[in-house]
C-alpha atoms as a PDB file:
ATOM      1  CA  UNK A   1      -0.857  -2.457  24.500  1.00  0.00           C
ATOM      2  CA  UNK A   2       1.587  -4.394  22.443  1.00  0.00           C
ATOM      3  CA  UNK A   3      -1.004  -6.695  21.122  1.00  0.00           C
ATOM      4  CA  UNK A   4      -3.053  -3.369  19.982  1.00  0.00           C
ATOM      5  CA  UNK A   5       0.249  -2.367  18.095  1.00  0.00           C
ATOM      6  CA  UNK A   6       0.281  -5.118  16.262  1.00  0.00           C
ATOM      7  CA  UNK A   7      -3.579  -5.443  15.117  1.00  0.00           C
ATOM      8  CA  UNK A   8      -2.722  -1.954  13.893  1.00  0.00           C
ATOM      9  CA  UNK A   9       0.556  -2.732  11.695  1.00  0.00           C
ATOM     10  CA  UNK A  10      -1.269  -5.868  10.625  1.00  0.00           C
ATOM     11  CA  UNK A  11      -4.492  -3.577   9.312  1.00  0.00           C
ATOM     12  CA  UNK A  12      -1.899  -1.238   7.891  1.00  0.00           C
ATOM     13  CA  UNK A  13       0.046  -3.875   6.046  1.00  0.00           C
ATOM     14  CA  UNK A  14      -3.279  -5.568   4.938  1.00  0.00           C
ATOM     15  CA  UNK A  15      -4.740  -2.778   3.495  1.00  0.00           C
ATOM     16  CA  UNK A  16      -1.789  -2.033   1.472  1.00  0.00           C
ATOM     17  CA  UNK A  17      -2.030  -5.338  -0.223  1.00  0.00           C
ATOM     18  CA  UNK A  18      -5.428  -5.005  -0.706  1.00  0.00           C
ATOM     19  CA  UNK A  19      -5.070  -1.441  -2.471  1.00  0.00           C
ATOM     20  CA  UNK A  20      -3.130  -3.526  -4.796  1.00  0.00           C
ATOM     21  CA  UNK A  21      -3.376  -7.200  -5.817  1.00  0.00           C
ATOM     22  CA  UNK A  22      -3.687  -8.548  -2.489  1.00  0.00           C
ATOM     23  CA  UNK A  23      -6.581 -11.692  -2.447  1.00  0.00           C
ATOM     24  CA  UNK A  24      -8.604 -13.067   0.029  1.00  0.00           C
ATOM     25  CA  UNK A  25      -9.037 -17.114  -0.368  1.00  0.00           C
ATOM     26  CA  UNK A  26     -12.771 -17.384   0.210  1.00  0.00           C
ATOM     27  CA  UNK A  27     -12.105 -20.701   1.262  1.00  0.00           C
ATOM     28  CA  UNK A  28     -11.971 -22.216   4.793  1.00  0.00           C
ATOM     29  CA  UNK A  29      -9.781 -19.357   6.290  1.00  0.00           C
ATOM     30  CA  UNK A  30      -9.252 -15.454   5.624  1.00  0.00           C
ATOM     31  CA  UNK A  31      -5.404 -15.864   4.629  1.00  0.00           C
ATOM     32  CA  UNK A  32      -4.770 -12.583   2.364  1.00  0.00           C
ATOM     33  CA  UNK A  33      -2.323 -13.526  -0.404  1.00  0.00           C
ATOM     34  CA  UNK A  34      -0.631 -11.175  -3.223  1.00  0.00           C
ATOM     35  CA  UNK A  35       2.503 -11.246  -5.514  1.00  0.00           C
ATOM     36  CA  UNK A  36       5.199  -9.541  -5.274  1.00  0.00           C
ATOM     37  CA  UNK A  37       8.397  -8.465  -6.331  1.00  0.00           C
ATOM     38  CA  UNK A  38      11.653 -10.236  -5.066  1.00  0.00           C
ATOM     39  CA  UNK A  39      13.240  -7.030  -5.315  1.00  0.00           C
ATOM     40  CA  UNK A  40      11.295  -5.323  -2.415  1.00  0.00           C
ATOM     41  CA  UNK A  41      12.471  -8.252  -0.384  1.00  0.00           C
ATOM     42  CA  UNK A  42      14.469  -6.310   1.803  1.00  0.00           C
ATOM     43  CA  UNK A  43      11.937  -3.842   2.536  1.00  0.00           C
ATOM     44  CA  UNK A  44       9.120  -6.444   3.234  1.00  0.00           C
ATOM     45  CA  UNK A  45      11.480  -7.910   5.487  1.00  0.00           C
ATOM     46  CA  UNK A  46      12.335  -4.816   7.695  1.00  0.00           C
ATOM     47  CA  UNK A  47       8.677  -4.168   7.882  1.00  0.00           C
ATOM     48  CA  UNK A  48       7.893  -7.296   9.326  1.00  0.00           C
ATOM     49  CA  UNK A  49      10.930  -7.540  11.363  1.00  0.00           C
ATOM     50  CA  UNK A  50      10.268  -3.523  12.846  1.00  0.00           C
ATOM     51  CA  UNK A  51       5.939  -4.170  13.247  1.00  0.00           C
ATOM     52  CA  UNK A  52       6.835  -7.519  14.647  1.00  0.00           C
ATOM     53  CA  UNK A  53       4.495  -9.074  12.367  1.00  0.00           C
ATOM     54  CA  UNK A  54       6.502 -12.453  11.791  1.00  0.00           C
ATOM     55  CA  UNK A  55       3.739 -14.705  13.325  1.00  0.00           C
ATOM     56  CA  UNK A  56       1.081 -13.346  10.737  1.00  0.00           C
ATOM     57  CA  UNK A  57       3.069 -13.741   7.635  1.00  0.00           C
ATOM     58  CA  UNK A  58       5.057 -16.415   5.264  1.00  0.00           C
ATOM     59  CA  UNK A  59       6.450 -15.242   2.115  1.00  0.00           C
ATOM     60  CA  UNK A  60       7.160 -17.943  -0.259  1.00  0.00           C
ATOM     61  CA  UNK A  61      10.195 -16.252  -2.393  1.00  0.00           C
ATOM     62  CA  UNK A  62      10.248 -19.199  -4.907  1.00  0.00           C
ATOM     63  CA  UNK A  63       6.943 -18.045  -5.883  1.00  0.00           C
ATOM     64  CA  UNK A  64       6.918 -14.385  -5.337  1.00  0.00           C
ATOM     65  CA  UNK A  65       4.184 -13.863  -3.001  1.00  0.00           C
ATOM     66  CA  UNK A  66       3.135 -12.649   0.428  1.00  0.00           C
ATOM     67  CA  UNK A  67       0.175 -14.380   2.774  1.00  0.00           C
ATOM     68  CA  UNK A  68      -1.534 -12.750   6.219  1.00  0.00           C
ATOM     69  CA  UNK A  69      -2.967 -15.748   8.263  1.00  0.00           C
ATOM     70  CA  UNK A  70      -5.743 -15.723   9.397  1.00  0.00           C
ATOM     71  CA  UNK A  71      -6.333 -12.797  12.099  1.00  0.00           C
ATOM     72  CA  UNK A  72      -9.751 -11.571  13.708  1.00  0.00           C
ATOM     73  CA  UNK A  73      -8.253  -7.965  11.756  1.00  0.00           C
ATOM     74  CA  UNK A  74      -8.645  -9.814   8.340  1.00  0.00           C
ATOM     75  CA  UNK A  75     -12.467 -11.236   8.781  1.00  0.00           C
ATOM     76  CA  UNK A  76     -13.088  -7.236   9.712  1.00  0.00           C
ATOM     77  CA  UNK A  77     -11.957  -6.078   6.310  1.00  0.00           C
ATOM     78  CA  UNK A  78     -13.274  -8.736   4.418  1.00  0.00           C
ATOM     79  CA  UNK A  79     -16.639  -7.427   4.482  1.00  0.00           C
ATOM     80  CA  UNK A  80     -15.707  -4.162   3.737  1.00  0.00           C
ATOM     81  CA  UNK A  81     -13.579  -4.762   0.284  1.00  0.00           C
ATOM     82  CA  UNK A  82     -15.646  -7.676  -0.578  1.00  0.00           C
ATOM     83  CA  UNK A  83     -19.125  -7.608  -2.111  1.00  0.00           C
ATOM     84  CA  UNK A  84     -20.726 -11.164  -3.616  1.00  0.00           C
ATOM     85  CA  UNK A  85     -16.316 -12.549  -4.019  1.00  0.00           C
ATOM     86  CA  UNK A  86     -15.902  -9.180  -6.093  1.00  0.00           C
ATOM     87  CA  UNK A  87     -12.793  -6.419  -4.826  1.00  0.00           C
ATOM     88  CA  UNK A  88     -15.301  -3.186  -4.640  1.00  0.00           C
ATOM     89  CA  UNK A  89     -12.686  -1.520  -1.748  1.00  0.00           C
ATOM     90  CA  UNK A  90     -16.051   0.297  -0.441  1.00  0.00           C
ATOM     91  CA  UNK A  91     -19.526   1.484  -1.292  1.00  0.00           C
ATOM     92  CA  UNK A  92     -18.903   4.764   0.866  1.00  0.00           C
ATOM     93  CA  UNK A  93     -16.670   7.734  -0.340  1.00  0.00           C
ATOM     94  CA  UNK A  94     -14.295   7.920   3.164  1.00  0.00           C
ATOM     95  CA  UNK A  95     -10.574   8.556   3.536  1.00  0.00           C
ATOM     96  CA  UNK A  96     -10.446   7.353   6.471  1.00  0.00           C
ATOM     97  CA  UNK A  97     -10.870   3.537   5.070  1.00  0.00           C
ATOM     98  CA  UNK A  98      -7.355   3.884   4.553  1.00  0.00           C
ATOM     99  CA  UNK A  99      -4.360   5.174   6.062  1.00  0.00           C
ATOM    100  CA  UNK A 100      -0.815   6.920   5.074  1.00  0.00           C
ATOM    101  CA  UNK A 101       1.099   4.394   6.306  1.00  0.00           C
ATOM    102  CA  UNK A 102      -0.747   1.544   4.516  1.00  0.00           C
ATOM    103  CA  UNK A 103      -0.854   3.687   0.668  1.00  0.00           C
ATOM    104  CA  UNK A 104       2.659   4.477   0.968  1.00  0.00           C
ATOM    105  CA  UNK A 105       3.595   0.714   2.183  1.00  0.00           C
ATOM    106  CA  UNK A 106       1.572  -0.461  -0.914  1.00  0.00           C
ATOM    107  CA  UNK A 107       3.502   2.416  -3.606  1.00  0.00           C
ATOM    108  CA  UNK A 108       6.772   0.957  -1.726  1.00  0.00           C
ATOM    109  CA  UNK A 109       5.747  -2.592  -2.082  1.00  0.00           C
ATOM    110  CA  UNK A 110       3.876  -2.575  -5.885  1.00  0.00           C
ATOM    111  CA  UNK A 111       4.778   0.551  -7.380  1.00  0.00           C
ATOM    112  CA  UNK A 112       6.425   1.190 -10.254  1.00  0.00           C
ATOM    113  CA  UNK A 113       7.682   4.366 -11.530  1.00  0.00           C
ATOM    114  CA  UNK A 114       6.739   5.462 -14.826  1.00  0.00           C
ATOM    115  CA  UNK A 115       7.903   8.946 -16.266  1.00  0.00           C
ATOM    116  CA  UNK A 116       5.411  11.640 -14.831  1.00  0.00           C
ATOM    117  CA  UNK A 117       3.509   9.070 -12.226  1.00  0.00           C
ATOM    118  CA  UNK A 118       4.149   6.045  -9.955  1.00  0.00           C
ATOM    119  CA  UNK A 119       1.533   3.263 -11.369  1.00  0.00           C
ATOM    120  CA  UNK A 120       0.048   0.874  -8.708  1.00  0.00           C
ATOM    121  CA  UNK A 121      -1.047  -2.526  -9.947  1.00  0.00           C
ATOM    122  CA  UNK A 122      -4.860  -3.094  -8.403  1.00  0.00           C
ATOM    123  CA  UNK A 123      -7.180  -5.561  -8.713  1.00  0.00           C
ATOM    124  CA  UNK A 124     -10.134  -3.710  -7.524  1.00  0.00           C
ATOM    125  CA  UNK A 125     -13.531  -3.857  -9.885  1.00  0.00           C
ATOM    126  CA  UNK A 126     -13.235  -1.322 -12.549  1.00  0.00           C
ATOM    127  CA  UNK A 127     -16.110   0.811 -11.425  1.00  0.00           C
ATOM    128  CA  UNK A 128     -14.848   1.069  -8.197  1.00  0.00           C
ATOM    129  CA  UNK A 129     -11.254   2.204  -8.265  1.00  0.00           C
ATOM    130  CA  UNK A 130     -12.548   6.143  -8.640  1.00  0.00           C
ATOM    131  CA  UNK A 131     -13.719   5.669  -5.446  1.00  0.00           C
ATOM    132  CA  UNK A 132     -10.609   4.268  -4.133  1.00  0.00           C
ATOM    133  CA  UNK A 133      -8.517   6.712  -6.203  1.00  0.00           C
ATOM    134  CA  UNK A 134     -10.379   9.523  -4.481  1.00  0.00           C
ATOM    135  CA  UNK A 135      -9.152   8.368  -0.898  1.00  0.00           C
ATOM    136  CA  UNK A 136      -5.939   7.918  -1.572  1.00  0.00           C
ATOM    137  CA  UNK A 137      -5.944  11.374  -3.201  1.00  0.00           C
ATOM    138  CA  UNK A 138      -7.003  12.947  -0.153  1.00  0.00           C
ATOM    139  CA  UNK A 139      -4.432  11.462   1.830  1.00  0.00           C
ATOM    140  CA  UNK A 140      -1.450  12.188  -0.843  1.00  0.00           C
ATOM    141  CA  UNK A 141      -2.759  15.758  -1.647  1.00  0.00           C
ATOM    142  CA  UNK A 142      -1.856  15.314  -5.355  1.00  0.00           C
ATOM    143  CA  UNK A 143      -3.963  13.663  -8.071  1.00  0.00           C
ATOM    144  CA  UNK A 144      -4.580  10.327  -8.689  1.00  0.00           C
ATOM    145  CA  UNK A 145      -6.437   8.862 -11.403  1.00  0.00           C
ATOM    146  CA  UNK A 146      -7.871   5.367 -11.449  1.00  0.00           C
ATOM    147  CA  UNK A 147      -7.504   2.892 -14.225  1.00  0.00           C
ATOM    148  CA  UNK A 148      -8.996  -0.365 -15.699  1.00  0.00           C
ATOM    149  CA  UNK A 149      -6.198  -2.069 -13.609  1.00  0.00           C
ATOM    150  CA  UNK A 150      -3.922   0.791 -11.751  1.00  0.00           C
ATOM    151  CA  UNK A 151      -3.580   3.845 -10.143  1.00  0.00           C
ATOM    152  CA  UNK A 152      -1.345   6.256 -11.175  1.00  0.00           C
ATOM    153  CA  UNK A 153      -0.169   8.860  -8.339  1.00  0.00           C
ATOM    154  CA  UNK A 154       0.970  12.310 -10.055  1.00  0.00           C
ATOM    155  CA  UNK A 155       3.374  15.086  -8.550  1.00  0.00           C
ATOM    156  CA  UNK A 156       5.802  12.574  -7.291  1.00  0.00           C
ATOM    157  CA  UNK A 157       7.897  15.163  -5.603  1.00  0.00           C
ATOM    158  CA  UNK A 158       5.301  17.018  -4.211  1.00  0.00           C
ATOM    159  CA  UNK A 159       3.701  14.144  -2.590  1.00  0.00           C
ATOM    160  CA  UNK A 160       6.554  12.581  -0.949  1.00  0.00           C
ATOM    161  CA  UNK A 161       8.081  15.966   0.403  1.00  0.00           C
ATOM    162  CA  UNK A 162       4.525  15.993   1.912  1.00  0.00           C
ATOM    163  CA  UNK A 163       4.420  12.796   3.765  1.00  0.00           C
ATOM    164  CA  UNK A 164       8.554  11.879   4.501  1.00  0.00           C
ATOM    165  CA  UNK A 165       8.547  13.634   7.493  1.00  0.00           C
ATOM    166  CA  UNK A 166       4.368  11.888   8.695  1.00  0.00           C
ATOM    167  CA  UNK A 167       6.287   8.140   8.463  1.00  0.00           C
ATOM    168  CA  UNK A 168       8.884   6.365  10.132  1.00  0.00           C
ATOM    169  CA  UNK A 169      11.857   6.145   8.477  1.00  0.00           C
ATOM    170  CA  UNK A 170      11.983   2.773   6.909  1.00  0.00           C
ATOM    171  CA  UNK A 171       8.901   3.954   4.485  1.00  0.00           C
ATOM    172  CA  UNK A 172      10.027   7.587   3.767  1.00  0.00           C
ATOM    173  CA  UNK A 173      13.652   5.877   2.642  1.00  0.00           C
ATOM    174  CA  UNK A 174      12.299   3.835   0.387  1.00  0.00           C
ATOM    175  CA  UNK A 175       9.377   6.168  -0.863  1.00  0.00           C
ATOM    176  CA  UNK A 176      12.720   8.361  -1.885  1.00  0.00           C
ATOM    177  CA  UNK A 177      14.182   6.104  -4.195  1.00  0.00           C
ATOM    178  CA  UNK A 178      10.976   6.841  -6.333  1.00  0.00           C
ATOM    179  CA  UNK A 179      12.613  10.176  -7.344  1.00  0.00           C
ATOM    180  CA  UNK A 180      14.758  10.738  -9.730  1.00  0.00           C
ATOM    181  CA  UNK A 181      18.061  12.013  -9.507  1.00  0.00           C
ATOM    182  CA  UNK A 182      16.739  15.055 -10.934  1.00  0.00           C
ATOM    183  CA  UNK A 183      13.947  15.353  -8.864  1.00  0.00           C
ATOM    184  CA  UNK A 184      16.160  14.765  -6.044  1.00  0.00           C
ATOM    185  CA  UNK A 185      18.729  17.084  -6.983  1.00  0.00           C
ATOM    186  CA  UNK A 186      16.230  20.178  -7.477  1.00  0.00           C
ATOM    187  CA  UNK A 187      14.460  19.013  -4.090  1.00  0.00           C
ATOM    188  CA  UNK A 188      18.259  19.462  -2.316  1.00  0.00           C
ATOM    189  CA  UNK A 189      19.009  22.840  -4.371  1.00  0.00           C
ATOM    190  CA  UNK A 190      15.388  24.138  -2.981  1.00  0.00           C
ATOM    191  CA  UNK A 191      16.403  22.780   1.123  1.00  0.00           C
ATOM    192  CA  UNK A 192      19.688  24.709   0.997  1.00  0.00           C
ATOM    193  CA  UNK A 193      18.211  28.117  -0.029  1.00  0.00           C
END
């Protein structure tokens, strides 16, 4: 039962790199590598502490970047985001390719907070991202529109008043510190009346 808990943080966490800038190596194993910010070190590091993930994952802080070893979970969803060594996410319009937990773990991990949207850094092929735009959108409830090379999530407040109280606590306190003190303020003032 344990084990299955873990194959299903490990998919979670996977897909979340993979919605951004996570990579394959196409070489001899399936490790899954992206970049990432040494600030959301802390956060990386209760996630894999909490999903007791430590045996599936180095992070080289010197460089900036996660890796998944190899994992029978990884071969699995190779072959879905990967068509001829080219990120296409999927070929079938279906939410359920995706989960909560693993969009919000990537908007923790890679977003960035612009001044109407949170922008997501993905390297999925151009033509494609509507298709993964359109997933995450039906998980978020708000809009999100696909770019050359991002996503931009919309309604920040709406969305994470949404999904805070779906997620464990380490991802709805740091999906929070995407607000504003504005945003948080008027979200406070509208909870007391």
């Amino acid at each position: 039962m344990e084990e299955k808990k873990t194959t299903k943080n490990l998919y979670d966490l996977a897909i979340a790199l993979l919605i951004g800038e996570g990579e394959f190596d196409f070489g001899s194993n399936s490790n899954l590598s992206v970049p990432f910010d040494r600030k959301k070190s802390m956060y990386l590091l209760e996630v894999i502490k909490n999903e007791r993930l430590s045996d599936f994952i180095d992070i080289n802080s010197k460089r900036g970047q996660i890796t998944l070893h190899t994992h029978m979970v990884l071969e699995a969803i190779k072959y879905q985001w990967y068509k001829d060594d080219k990120k296409v996410f999927s070929f079938i319009l279906d939410p359920n390719l995706l989960t909560l937990k693993s969009i919000i773990m990537c908007i923790n991990l890679f977003g960035e907070r612009k001044l109407e949207t949170i922008s997501i850094p993905t390297n999925v092929e151009k033509e494609h991202n509507k298709t993964l735009a359109y997933c995450i959108e039906k998980h978020l409830n708000v809009p999100v529109i696909p770019g050359a090379n991002q996503i931009k999530i919309t309604n920040i407040p709406t969305f994470i008043i949404e999904c805070i109280n779906d997620l464990p606590a380490i991802h709805s306190a740091e999906l929070i510190n995407f607000l504003t003190e504005k945003e948080k303020k008027k979200i406070m003032e509208g909870v007391k009346a």
